[in-house]
Protein backbone atom coordinates (compact mmCIF):
# COMPACT_ATOMS: atom_id res chain seq x y z
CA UNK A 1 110.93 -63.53 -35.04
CA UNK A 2 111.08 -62.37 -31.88
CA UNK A 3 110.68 -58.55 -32.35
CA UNK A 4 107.00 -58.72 -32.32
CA UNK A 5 106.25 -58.81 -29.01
CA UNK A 6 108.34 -56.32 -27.81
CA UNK A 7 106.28 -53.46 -30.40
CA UNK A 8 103.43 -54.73 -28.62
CA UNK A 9 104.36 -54.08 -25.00
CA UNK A 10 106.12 -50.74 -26.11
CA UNK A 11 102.56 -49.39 -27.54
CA UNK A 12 100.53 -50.31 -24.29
CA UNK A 13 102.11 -47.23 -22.42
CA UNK A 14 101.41 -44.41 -25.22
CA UNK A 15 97.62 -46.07 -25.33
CA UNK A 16 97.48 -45.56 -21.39
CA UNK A 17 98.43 -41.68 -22.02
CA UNK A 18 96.08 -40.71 -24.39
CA UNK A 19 93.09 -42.49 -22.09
CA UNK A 20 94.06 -40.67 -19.62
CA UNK A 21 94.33 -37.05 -21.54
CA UNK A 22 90.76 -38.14 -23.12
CA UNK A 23 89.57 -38.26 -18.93
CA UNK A 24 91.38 -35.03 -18.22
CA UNK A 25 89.63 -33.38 -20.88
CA UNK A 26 86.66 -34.61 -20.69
CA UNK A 27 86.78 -33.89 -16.33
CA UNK A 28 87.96 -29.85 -17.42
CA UNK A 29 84.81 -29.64 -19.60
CA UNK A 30 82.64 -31.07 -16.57
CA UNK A 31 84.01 -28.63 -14.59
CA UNK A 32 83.70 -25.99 -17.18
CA UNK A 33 80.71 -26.75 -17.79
CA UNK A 34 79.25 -26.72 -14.05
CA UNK A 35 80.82 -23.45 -13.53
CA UNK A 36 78.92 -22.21 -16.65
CA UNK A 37 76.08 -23.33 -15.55
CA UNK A 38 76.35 -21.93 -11.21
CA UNK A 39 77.65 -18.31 -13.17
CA UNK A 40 74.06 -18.90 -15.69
CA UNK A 41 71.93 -19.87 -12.46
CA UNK A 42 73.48 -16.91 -10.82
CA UNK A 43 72.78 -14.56 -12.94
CA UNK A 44 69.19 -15.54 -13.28
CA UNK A 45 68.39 -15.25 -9.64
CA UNK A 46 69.39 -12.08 -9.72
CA UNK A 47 67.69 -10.99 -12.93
CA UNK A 48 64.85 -12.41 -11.05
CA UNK A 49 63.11 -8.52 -9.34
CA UNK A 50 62.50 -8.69 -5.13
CA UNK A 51 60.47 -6.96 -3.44
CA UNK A 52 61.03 -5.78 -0.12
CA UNK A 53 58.00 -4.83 2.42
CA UNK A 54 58.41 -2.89 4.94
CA UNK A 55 57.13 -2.72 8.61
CA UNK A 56 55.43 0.31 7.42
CA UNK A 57 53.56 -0.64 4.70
CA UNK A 58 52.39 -4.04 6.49
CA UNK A 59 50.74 -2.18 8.97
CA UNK A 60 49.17 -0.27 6.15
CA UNK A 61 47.78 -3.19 4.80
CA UNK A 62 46.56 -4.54 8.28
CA UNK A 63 44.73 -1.19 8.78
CA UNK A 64 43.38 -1.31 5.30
CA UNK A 65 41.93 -4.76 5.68
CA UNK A 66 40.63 -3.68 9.04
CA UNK A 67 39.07 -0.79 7.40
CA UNK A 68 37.26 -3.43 4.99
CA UNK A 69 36.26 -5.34 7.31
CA UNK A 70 34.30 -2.98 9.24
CA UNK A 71 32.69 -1.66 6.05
CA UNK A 72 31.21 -4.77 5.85
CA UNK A 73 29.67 -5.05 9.42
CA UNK A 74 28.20 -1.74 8.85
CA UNK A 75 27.04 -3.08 5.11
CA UNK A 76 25.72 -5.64 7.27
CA UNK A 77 24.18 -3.53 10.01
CA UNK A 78 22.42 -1.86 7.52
CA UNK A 79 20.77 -4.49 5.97
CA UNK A 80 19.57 -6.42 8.93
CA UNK A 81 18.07 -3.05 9.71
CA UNK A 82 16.25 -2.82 6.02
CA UNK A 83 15.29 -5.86 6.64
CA UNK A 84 13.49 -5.16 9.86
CA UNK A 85 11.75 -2.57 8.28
CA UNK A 86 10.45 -4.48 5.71
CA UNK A 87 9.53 -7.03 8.15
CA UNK A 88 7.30 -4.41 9.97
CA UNK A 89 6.01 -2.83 6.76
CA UNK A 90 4.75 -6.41 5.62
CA UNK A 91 2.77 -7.00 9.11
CA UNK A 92 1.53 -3.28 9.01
CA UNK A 93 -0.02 -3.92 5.75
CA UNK A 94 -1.00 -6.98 6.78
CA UNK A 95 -3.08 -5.78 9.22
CA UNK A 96 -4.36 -3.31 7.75
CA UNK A 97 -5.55 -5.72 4.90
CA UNK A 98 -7.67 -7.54 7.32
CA UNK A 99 -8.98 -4.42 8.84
CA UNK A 100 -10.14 -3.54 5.69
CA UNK A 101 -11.47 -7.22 4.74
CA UNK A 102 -13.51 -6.83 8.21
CA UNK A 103 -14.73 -3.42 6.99
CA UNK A 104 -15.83 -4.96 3.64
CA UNK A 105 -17.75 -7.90 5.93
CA UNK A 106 -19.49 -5.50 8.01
CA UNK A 107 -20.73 -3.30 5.37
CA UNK A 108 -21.93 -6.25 3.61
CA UNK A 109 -23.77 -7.26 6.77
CA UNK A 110 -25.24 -3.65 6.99
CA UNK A 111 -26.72 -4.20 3.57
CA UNK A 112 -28.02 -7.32 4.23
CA UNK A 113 -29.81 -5.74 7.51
CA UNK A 114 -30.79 -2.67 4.81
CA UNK A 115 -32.43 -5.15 2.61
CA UNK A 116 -33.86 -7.01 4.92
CA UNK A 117 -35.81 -3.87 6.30
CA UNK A 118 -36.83 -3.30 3.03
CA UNK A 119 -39.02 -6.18 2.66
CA UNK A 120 -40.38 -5.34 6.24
CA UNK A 121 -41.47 -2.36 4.95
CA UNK A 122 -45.25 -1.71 3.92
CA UNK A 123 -46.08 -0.25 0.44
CA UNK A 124 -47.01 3.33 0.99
CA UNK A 125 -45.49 6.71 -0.66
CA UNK A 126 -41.45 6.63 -1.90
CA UNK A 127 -39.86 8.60 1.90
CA UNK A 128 -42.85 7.92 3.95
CA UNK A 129 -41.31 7.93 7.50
CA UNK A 130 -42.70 5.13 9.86
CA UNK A 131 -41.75 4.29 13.50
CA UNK A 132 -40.80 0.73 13.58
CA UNK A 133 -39.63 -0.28 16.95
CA UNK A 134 -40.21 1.87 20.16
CA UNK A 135 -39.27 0.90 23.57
CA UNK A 136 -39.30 2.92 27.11
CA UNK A 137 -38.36 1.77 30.27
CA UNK A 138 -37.95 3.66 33.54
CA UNK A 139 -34.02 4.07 34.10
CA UNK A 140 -32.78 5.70 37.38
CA UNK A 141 -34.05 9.44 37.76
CA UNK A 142 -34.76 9.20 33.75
CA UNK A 143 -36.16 6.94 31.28
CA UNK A 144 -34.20 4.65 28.70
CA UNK A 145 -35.44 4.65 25.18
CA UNK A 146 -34.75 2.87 21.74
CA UNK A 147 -36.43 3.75 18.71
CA UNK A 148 -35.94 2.16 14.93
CA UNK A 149 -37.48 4.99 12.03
CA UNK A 150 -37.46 3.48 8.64
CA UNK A 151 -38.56 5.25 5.01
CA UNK A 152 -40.49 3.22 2.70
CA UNK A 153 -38.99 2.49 -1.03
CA UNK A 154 -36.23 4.93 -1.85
CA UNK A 155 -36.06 8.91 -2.15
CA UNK A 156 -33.07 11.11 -3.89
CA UNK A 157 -33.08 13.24 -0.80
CA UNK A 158 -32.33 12.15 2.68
CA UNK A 159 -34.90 12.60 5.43
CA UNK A 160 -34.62 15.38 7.61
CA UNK A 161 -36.73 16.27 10.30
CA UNK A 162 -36.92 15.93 14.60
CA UNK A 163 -37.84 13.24 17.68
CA UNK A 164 -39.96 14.42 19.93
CA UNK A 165 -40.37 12.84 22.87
CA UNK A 166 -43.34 13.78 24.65
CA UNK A 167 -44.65 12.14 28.65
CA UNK A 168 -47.77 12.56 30.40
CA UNK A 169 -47.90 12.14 34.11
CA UNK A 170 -48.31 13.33 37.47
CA UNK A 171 -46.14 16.42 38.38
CA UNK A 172 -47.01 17.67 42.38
CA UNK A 173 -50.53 16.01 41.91
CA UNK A 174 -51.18 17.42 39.10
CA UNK A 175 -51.26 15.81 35.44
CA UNK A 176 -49.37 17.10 33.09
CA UNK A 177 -47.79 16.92 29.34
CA UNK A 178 -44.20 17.93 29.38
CA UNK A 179 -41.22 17.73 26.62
CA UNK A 180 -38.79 15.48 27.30
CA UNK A 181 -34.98 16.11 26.12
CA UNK A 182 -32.33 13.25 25.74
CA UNK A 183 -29.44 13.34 28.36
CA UNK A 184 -27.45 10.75 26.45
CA UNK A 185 -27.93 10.07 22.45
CA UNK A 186 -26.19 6.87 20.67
CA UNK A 187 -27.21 6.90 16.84
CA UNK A 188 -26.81 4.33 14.18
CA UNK A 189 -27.36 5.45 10.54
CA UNK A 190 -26.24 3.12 7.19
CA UNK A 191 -23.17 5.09 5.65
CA UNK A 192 -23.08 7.34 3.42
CA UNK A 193 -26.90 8.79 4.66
CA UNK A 194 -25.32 11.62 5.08
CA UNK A 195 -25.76 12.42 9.24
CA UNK A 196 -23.14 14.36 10.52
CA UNK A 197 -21.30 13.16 13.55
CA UNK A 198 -23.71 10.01 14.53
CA UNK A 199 -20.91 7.64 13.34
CA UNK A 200 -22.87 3.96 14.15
CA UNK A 201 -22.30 3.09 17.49
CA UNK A 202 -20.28 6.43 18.73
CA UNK A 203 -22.46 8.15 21.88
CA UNK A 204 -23.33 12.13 21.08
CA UNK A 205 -23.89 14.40 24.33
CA UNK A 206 -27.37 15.74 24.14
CA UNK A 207 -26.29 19.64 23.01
CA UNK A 208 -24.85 18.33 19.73
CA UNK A 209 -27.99 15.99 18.44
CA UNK A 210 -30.67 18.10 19.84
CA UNK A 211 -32.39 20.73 17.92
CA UNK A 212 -34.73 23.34 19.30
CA UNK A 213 -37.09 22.28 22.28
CA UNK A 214 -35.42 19.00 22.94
CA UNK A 215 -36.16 17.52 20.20
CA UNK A 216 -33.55 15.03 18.67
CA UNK A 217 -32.26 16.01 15.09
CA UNK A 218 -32.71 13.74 12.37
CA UNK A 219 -31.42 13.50 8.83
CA UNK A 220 -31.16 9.80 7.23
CA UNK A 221 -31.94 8.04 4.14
CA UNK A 222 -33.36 4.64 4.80
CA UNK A 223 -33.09 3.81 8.38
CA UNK A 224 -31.55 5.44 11.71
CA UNK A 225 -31.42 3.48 15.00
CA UNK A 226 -31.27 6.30 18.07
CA UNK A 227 -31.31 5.06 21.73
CA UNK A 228 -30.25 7.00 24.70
CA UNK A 229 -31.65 8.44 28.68
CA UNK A 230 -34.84 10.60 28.49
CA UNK A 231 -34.15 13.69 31.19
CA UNK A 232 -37.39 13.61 33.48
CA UNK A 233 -38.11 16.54 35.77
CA UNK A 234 -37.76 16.39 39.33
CA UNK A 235 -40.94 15.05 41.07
CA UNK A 236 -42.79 14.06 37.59
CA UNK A 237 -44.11 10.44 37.20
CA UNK A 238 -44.59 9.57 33.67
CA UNK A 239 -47.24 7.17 32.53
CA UNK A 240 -47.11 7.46 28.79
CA UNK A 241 -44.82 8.85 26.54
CA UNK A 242 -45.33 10.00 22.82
CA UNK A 243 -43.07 9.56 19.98
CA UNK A 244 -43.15 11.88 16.99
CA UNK A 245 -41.07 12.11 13.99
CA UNK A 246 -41.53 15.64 13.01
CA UNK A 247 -40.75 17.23 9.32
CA UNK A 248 -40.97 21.03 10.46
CA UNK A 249 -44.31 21.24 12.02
CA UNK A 250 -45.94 18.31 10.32
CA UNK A 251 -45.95 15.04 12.21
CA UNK A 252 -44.85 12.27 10.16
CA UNK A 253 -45.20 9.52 12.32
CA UNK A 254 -45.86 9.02 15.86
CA UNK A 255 -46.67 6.05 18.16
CA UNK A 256 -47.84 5.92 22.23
CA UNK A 257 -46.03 4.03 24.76
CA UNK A 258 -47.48 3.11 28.35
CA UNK A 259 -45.23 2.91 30.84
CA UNK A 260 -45.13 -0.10 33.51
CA UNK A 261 -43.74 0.59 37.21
């Protein structure tokens, strides 16, 4: 009866063992197994490829980026200068858009004046020439004129024909006719009549406008405007002056002015 308890007390001691063989196992596979897994790591981190730049090669990259960026300022450059251009292409054509509206206007104005000098006008044969408007006035040492011709209807072919200008007076106490020639000419024809060099409003130097005698050239299809200086010669005083509009020989038109002094 009282063997019992001494089998009990006996097995305690081989229980104790194999615990602690179980721990010692189980601590060698920790360890194994950590050292398995530091030799894996290992090995990948150095499967892993590194690269290595070199002083060299960094500088090559700074100089390349450098490069790029200056590329770009002169990318840059280059457009702020296009679009300067532009800028001054757009006001260019600008302007000359409203040059050419204010040409438009002002030939639009001309042909209002045109027609409106066509209603003035009395009936009579298509091209007949008439003297409008004549005015003389004593200017310095010669004598200021203005003279409107107009051409009733319409005619295919422009006029062409002279001015005379024509002054009676008192020459060394004597009365006399004489020719008078224009020092200064300023014409003002419609475009397009066909008058060369009397652009409106552009003076002419007597040699170029007059024709034979002193006589100022004309050539116009509706209406021509012609103002300028009469040359007087020294010692005449005028009292009248004629003015003819000549085609060849024939006198067209003609109309007497008296002068006041």
């Amino acid at each position: 009866m009282q063997s019992a308890p001494e089998s009990t007390v006996g097995s305690r001691p081989g229980s104790l063992t194999r615990w602690l063989f179980l721990l010692g196992m189980l601590a060698v596979g920790l360890a194994l197994g950590a050292l398995a897994g530091y030799q894996f790591a290992q090995k990948s981190v150095m499967a892993v490829p590194s690269v290595v730049i070199t002083a060299e090669q960094v500088a090559a990259q700074d100089a390349a980026v450098r490069q790029s960026q200056a590329e770009s300022r002169f990318l840059r450059a280059q457009l702020d200068t296009a679009d300067g251009e532009i800028a001054v292409e757009r006001a260019a054509r600008q302007e000359l858009e409203a040059q050419l509206r204010a040409s438009q206007e002002e030939l639009g104005r001309v042909r209002d004046r045109l027609a409106f000098f066509e209603q003035l006008l009395p009936p009579g044969p298509e091209g007949a020439v008439d003297i409008r408007g004549a005015e003389v006035q004593r200017d310095g040492q010669g004598l200021k004129y203005r003279v409107l011709l107009m051409r009733s209807g319409r005619s295919e072919a422009p006029f062409v024909g002279t001015l005379r200008f024509q002054a009676s007076g008192v020459l060394k106490g004597d009365v006399v006719s004489v020719d008078l020639a224009p020092m200064q000419v300023k014409t003002d024809t419609p475009e397009g009549s066909g008058t060369p060099d009397t652009s409106p409003g552009k003076p002419k130097a007597a040699p170029d406008a007059v024709a034979a005698g002193g006589a100022l050239s004309l050539q116009f299809d509706q209406y021509q405007r012609s103002e300028g200086v009469l040359e007087l010669p020294e010692g005449f005083v005028p009292e009248t002056v004629i003015i003819s509009v000549l085609e060849g020989s024939t006198v067209r038109a003609s109309r007497t002015i008296k002068l006041a002094f």
